[in-house]
PDB file of N, CA and C in Angstrom:
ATOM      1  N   UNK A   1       4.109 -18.923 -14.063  1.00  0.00           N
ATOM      2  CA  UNK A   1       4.800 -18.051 -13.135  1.00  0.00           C
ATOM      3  C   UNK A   1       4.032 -17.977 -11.823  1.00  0.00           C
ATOM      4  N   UNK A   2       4.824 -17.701 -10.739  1.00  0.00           N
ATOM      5  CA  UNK A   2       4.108 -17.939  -9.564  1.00  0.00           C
ATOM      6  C   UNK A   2       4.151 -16.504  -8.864  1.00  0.00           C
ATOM      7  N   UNK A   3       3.122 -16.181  -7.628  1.00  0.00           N
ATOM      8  CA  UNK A   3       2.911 -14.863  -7.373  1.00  0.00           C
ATOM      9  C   UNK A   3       4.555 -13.965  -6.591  1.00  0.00           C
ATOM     10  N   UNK A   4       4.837 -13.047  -6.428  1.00  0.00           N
ATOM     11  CA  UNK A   4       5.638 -12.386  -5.745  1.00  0.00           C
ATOM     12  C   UNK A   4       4.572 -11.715  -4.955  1.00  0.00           C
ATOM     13  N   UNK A   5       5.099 -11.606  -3.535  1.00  0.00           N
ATOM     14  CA  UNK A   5       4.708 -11.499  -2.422  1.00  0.00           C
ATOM     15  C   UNK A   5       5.584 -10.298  -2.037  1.00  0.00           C
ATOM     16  N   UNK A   6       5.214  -8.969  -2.114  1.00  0.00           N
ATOM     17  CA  UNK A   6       5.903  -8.349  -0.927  1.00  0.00           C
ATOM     18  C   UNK A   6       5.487  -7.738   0.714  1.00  0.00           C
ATOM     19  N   UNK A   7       6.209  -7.134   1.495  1.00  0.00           N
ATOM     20  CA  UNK A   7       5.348  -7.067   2.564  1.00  0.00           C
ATOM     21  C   UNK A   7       6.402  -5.454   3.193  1.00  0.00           C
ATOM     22  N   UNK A   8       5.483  -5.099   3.717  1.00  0.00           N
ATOM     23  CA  UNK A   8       6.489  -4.056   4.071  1.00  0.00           C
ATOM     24  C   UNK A   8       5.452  -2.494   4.876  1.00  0.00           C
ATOM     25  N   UNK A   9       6.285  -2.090   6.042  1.00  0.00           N
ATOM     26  CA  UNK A   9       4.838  -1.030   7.039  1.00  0.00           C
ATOM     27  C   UNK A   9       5.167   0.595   6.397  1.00  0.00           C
ATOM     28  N   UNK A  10       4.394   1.169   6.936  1.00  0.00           N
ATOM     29  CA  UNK A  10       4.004   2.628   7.228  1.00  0.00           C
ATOM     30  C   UNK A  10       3.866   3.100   8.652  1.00  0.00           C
ATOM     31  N   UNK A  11       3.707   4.138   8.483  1.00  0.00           N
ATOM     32  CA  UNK A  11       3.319   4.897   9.714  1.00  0.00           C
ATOM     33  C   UNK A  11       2.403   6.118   9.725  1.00  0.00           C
ATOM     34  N   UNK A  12       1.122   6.141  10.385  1.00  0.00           N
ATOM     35  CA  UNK A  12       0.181   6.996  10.300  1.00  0.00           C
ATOM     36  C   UNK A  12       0.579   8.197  11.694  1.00  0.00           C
ATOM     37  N   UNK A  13       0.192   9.180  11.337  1.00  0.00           N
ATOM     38  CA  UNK A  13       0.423  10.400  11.901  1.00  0.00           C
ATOM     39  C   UNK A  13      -1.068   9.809  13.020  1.00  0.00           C
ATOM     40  N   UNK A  14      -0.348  10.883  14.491  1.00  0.00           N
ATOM     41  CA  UNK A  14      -1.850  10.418  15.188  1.00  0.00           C
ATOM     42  C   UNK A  14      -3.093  11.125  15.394  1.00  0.00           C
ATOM     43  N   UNK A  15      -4.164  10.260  15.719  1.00  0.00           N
ATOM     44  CA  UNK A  15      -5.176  10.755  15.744  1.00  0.00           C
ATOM     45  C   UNK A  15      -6.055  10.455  14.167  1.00  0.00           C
ATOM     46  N   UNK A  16      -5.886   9.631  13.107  1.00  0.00           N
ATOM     47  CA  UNK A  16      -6.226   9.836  11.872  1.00  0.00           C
ATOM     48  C   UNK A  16      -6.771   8.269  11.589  1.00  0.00           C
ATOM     49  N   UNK A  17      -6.434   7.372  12.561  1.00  0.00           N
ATOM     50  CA  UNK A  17      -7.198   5.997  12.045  1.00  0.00           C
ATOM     51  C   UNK A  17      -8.015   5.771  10.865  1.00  0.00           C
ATOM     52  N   UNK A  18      -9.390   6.596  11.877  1.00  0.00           N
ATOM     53  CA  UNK A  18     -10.543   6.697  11.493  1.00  0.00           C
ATOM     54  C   UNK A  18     -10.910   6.821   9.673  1.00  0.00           C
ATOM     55  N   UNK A  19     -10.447   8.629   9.781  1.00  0.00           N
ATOM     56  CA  UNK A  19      -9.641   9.074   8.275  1.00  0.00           C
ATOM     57  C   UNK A  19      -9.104   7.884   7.314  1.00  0.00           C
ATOM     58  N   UNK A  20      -7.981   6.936   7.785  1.00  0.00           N
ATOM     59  CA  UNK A  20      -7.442   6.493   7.021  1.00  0.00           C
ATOM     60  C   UNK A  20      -8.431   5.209   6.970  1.00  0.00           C
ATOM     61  N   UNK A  21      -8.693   4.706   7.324  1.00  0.00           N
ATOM     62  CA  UNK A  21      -9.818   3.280   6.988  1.00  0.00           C
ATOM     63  C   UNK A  21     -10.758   4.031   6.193  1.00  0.00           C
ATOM     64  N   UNK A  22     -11.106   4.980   6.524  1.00  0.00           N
ATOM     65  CA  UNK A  22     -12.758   5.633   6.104  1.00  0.00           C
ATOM     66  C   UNK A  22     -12.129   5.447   4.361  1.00  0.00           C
ATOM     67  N   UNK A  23     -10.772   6.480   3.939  1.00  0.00           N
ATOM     68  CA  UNK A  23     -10.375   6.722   2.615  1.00  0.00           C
ATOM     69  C   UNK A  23     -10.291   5.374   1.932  1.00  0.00           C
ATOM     70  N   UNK A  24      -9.521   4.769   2.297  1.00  0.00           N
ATOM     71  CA  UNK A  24      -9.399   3.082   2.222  1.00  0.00           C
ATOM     72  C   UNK A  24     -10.656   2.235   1.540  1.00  0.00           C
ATOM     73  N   UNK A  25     -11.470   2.450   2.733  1.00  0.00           N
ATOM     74  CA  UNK A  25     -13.083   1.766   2.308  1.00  0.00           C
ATOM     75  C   UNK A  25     -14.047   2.541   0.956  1.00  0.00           C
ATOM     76  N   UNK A  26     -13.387   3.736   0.447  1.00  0.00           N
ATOM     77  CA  UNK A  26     -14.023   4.650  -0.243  1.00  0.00           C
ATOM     78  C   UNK A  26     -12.842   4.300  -1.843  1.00  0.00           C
ATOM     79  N   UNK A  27     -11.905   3.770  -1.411  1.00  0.00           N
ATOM     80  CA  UNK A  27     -11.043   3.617  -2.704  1.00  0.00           C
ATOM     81  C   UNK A  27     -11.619   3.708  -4.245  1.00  0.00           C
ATOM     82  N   UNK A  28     -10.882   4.345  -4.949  1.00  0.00           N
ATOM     83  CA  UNK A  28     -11.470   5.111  -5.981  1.00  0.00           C
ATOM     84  C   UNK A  28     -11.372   3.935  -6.806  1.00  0.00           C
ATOM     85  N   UNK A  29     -12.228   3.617  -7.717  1.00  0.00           N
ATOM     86  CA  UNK A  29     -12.525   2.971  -8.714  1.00  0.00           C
ATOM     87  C   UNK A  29     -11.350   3.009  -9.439  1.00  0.00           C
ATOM     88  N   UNK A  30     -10.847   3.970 -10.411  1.00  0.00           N
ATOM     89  CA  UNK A  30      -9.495   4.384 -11.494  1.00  0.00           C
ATOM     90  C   UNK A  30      -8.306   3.885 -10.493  1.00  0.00           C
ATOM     91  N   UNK A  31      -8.382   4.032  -9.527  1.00  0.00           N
ATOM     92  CA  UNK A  31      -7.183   3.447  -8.529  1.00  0.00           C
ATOM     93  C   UNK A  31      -7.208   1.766  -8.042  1.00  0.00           C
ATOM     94  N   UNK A  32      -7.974   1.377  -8.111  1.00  0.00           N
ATOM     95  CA  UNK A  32      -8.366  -0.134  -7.700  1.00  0.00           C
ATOM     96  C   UNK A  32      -8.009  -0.446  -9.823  1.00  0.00           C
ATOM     97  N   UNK A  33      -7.993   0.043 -10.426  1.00  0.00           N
ATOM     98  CA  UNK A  33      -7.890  -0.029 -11.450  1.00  0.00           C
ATOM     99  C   UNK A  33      -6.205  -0.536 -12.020  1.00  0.00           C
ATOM    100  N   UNK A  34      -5.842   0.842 -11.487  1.00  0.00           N
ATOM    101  CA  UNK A  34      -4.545   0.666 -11.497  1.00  0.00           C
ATOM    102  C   UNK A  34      -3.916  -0.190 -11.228  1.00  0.00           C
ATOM    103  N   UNK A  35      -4.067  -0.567  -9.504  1.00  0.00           N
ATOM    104  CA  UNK A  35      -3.404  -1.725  -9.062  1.00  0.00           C
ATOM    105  C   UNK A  35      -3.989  -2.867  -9.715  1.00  0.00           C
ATOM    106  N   UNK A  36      -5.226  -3.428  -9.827  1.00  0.00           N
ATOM    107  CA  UNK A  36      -4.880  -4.328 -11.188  1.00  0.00           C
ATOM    108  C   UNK A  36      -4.037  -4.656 -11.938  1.00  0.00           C
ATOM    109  N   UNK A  37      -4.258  -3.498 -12.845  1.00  0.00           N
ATOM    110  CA  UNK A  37      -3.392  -3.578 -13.834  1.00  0.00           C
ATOM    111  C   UNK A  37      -2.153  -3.405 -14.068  1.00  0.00           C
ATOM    112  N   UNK A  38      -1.226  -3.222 -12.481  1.00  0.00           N
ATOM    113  CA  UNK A  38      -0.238  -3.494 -12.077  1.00  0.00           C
ATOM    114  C   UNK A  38       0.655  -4.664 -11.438  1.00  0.00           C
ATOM    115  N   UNK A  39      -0.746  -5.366 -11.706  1.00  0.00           N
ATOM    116  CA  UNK A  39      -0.467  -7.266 -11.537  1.00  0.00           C
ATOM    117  C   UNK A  39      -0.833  -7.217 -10.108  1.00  0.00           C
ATOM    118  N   UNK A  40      -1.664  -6.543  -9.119  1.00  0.00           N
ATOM    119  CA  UNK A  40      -1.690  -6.181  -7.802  1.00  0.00           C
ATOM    120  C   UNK A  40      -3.153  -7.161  -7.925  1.00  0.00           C
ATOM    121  N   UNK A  41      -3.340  -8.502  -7.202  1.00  0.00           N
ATOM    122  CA  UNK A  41      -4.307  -8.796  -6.949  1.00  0.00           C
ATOM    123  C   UNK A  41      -5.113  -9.206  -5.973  1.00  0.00           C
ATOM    124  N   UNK A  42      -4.150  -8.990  -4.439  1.00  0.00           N
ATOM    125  CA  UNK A  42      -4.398  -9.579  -3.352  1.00  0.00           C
ATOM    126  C   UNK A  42      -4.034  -8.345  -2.768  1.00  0.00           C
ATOM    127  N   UNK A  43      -4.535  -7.044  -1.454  1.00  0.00           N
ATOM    128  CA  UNK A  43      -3.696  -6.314  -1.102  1.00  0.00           C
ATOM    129  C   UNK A  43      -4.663  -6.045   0.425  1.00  0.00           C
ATOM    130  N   UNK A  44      -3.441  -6.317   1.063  1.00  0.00           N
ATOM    131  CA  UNK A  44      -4.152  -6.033   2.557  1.00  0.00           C
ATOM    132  C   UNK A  44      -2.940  -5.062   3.318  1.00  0.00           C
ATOM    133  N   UNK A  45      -3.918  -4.484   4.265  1.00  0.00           N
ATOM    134  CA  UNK A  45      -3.167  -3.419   5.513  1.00  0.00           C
ATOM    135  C   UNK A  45      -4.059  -3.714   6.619  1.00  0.00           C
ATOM    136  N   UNK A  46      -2.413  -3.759   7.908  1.00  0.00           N
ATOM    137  CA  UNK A  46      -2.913  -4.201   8.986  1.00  0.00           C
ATOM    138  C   UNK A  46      -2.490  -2.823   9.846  1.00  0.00           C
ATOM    139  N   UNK A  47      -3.291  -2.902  10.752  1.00  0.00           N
ATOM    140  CA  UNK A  47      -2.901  -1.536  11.886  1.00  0.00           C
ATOM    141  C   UNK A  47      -2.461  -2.042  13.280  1.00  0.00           C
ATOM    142  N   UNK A  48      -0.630  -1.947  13.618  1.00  0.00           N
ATOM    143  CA  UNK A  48      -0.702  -1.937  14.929  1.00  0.00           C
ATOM    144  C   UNK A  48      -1.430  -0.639  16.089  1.00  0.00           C
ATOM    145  N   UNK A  49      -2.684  -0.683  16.577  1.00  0.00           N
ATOM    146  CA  UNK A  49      -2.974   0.274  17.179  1.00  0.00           C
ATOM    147  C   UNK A  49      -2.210   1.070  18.377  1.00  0.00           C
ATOM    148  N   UNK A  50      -1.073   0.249  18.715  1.00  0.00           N
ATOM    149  CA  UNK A  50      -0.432   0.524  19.553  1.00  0.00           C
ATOM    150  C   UNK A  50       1.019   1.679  19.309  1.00  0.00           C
ATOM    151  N   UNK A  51       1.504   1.227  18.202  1.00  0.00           N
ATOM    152  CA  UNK A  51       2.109   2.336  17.480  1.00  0.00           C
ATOM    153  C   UNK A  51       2.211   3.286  16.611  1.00  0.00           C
ATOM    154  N   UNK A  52       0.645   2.395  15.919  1.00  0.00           N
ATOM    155  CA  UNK A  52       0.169   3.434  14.402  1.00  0.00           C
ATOM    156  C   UNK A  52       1.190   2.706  13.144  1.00  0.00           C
ATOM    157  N   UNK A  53       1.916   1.661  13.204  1.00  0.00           N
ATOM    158  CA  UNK A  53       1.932   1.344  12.312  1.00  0.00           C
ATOM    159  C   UNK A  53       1.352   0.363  11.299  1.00  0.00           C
ATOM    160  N   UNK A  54       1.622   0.421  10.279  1.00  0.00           N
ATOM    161  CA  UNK A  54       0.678  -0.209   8.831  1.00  0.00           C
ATOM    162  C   UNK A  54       1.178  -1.200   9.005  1.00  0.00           C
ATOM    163  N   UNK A  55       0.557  -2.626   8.323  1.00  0.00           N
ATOM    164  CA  UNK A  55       1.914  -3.905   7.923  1.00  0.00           C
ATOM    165  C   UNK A  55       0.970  -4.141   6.857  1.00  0.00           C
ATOM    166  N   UNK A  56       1.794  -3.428   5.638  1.00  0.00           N
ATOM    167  CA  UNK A  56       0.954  -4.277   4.598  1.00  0.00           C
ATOM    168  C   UNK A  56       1.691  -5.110   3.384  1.00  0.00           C
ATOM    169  N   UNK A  57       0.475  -6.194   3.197  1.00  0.00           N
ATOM    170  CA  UNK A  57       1.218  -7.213   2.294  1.00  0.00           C
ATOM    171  C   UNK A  57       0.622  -7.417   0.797  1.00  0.00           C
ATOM    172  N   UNK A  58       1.130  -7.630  -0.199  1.00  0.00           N
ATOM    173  CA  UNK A  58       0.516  -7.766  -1.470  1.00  0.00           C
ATOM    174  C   UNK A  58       0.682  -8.939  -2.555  1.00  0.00           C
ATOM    175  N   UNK A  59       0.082  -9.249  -3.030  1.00  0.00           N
ATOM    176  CA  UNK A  59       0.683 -10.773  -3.748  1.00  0.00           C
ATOM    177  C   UNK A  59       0.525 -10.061  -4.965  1.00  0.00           C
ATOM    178  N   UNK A  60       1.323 -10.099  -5.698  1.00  0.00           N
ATOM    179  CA  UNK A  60       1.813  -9.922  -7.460  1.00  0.00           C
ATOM    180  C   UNK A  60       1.771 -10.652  -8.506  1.00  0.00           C
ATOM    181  N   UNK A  61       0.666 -10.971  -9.082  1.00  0.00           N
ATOM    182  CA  UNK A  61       1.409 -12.040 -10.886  1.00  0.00           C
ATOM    183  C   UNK A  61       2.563 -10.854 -11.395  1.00  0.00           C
ATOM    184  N   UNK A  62       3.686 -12.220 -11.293  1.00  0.00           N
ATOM    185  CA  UNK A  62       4.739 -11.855 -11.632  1.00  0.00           C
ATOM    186  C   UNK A  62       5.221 -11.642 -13.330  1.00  0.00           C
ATOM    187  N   UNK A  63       6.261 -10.956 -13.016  1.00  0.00           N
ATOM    188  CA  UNK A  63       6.148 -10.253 -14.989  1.00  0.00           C
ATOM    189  C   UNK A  63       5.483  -8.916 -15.302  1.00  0.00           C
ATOM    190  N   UNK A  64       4.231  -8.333 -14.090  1.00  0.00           N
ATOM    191  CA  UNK A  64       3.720  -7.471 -14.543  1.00  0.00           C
ATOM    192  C   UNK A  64       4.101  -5.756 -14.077  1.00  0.00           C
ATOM    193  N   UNK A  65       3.829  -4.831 -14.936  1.00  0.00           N
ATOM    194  CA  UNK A  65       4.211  -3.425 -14.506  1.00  0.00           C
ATOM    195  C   UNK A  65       3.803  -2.823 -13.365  1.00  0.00           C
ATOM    196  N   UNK A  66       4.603  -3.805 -12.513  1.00  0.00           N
ATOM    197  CA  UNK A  66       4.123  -3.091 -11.109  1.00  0.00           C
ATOM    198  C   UNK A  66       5.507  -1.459 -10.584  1.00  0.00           C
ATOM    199  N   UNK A  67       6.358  -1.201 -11.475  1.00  0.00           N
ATOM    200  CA  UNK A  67       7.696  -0.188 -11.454  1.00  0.00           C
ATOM    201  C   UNK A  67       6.770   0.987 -11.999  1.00  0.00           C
ATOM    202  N   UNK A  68       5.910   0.784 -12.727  1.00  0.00           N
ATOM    203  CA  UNK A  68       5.211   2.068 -13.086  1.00  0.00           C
ATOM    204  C   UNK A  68       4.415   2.410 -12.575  1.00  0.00           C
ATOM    205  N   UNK A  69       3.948   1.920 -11.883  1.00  0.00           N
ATOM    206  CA  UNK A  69       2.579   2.320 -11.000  1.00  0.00           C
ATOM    207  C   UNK A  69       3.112   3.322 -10.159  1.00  0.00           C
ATOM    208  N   UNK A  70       3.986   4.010  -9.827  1.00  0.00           N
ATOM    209  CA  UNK A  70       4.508   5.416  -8.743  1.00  0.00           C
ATOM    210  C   UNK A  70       4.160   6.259 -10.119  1.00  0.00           C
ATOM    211  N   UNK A  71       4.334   6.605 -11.429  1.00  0.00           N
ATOM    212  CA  UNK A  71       4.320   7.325 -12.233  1.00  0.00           C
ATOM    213  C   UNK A  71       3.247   7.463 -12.942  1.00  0.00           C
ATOM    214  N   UNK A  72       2.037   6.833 -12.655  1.00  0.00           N
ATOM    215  CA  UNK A  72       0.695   6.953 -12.892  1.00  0.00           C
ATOM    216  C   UNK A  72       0.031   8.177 -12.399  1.00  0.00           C
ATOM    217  N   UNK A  73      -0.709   9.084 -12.724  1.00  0.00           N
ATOM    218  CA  UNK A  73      -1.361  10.349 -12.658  1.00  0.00           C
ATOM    219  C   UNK A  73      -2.045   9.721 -11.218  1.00  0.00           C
ATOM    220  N   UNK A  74      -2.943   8.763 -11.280  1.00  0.00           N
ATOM    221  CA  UNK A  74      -3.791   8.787  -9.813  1.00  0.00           C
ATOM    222  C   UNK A  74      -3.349   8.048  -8.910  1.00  0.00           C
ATOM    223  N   UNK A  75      -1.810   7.505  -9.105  1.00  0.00           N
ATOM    224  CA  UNK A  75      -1.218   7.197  -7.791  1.00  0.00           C
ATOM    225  C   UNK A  75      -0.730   8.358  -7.080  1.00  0.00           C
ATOM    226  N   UNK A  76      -0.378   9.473  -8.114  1.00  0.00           N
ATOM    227  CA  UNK A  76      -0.057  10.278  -7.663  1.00  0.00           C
ATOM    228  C   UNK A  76      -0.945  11.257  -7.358  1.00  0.00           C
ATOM    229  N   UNK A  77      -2.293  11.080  -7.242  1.00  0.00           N
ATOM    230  CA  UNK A  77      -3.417  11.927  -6.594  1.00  0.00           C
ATOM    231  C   UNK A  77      -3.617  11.135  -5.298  1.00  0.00           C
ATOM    232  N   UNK A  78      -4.079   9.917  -5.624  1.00  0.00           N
ATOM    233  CA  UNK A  78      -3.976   9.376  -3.858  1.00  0.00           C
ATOM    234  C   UNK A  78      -3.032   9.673  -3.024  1.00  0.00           C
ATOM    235  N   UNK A  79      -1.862   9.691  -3.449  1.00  0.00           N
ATOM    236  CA  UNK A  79      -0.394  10.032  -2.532  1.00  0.00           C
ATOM    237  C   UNK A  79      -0.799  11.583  -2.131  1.00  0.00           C
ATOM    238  N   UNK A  80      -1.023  12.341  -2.730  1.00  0.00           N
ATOM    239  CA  UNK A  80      -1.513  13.677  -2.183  1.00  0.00           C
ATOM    240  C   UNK A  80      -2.541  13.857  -1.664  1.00  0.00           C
ATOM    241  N   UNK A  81      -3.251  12.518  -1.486  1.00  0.00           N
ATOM    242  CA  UNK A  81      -5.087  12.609  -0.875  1.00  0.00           C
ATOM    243  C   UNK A  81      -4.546  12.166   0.358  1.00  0.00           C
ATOM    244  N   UNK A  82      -3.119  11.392   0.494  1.00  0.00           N
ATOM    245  CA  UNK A  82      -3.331  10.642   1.635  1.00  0.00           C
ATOM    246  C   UNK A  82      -2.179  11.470   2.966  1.00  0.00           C
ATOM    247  N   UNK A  83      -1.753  12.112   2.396  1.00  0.00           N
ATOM    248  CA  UNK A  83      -0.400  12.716   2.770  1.00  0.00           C
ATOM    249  C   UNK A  83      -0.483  13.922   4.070  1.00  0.00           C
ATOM    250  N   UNK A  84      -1.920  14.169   4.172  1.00  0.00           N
ATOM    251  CA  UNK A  84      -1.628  14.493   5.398  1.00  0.00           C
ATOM    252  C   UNK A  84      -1.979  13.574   6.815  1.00  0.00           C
ATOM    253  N   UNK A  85      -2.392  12.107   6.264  1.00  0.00           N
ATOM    254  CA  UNK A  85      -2.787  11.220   7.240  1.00  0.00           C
ATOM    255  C   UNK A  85      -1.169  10.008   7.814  1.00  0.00           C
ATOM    256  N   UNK A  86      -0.158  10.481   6.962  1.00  0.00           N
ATOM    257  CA  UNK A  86       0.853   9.776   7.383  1.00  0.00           C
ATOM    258  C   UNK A  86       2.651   9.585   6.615  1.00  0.00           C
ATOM    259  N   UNK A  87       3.169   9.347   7.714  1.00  0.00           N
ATOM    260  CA  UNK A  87       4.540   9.460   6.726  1.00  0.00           C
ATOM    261  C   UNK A  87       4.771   9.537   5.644  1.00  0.00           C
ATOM    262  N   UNK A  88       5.576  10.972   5.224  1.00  0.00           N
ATOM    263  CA  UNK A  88       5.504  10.687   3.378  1.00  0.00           C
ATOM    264  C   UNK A  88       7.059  11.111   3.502  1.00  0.00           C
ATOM    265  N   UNK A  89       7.256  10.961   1.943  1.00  0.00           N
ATOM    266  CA  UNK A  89       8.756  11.595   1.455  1.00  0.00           C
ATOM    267  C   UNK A  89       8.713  12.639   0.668  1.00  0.00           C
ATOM    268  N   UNK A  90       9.225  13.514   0.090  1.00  0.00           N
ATOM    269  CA  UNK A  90       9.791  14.802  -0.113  1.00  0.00           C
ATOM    270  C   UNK A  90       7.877  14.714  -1.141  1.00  0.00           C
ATOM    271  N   UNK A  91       8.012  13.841  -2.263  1.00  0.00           N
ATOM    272  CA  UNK A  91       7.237  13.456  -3.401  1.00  0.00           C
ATOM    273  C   UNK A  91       5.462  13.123  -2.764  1.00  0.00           C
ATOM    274  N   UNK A  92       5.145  13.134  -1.396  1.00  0.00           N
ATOM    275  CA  UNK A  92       4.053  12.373  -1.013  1.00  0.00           C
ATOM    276  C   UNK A  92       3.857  10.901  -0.980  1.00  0.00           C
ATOM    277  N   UNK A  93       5.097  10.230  -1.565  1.00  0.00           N
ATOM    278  CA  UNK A  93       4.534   8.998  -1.773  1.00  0.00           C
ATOM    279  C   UNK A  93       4.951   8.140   0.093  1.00  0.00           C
ATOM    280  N   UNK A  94       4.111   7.254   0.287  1.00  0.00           N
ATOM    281  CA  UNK A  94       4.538   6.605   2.004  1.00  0.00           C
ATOM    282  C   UNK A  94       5.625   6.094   1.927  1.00  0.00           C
ATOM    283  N   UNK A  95       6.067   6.779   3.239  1.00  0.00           N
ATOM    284  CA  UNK A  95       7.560   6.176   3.700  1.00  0.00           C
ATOM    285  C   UNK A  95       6.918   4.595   3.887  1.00  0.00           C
ATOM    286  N   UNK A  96       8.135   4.312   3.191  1.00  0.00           N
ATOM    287  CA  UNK A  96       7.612   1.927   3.150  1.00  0.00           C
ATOM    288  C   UNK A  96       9.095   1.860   3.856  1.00  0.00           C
ATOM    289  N   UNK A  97       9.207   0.677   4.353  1.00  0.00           N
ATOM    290  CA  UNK A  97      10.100  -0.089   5.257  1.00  0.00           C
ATOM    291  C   UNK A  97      10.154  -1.614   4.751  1.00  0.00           C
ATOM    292  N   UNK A  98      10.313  -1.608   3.800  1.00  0.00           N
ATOM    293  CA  UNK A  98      10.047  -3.490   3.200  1.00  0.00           C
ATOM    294  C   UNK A  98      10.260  -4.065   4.509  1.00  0.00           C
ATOM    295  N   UNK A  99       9.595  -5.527   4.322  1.00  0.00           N
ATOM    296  CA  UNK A  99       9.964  -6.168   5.605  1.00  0.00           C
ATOM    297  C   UNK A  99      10.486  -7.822   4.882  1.00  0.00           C
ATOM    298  N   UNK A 100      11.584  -8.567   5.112  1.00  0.00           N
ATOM    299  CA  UNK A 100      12.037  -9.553   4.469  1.00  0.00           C
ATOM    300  C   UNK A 100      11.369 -10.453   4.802  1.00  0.00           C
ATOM    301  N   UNK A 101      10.419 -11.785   4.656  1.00  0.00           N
ATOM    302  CA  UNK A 101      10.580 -12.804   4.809  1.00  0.00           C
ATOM    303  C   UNK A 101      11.389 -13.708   6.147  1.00  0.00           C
ATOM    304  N   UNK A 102      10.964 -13.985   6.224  1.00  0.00           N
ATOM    305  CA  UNK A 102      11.431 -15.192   7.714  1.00  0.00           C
ATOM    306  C   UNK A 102      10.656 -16.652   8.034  1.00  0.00           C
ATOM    307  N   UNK A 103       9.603 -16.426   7.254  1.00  0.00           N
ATOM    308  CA  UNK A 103       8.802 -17.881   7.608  1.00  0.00           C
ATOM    309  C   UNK A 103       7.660 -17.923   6.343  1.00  0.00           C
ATOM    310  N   UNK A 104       7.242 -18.640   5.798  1.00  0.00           N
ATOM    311  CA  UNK A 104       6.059 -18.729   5.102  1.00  0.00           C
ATOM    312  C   UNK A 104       5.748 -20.396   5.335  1.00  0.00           C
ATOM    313  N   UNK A 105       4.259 -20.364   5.429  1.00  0.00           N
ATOM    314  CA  UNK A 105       3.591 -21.997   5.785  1.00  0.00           C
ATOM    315  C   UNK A 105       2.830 -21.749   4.586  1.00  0.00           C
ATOM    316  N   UNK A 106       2.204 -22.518   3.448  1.00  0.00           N
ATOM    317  CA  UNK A 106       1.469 -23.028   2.798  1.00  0.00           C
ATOM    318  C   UNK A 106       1.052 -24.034   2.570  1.00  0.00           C
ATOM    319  N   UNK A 107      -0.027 -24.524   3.473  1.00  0.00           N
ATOM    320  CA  UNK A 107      -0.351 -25.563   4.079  1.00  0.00           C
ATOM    321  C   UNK A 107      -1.702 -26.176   2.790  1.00  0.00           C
TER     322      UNK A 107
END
């Protein structure tokens, strides 16, 4: 099976960069855990500084329980760790914007 790739932004409230890289670089062990074991093995976030938005992308081994990972106890502590640094929904979890595909090179 080959990886699934999704990609898709956020939006940080302003003034909180800092905050949000700092939390980021501090990522909790049980949470780096999770995404593991949610088939999550590649995961990057990019910052347009110009608007504050996220673009982040993730590569997936496919097949794995990545639908449960919102219903995990410490996704749902990070979502409340992170929630006053940027767009959330009713639940804390980040407003996402998938973004489709248009080009991929694998050279």
């Amino acid at each position: 099976m080959t990886d699934e790739i999704r990609a898709f932004k956020m939006q940080l409230k302003p003034g909180v960069v800092a905050e949000y890289k700092k939390r980021h670089d501090e990522l909790w062990p049980d949470l780096a855990e999770a995404l593991r074991g949610a088939g999550i093995h590649d995961y990057s976030i990019f910052l347009d500084e110009s608007t504050l938005s996220l673009f982040a992308v993730l590569k997936l081994k496919a097949g794995m329980p990545i639908d449960a990972l919102p219903t995990l106890p410490v996704m749902r502590r990070w979502w409340d760790y992170m929630a006053p640094l940027m767009e959330v929904e009713t639940d804390n979890k980040p407003r996402q914007w998938a973004l489709p595909s248009v080009f991929h090179f694998a050279g």
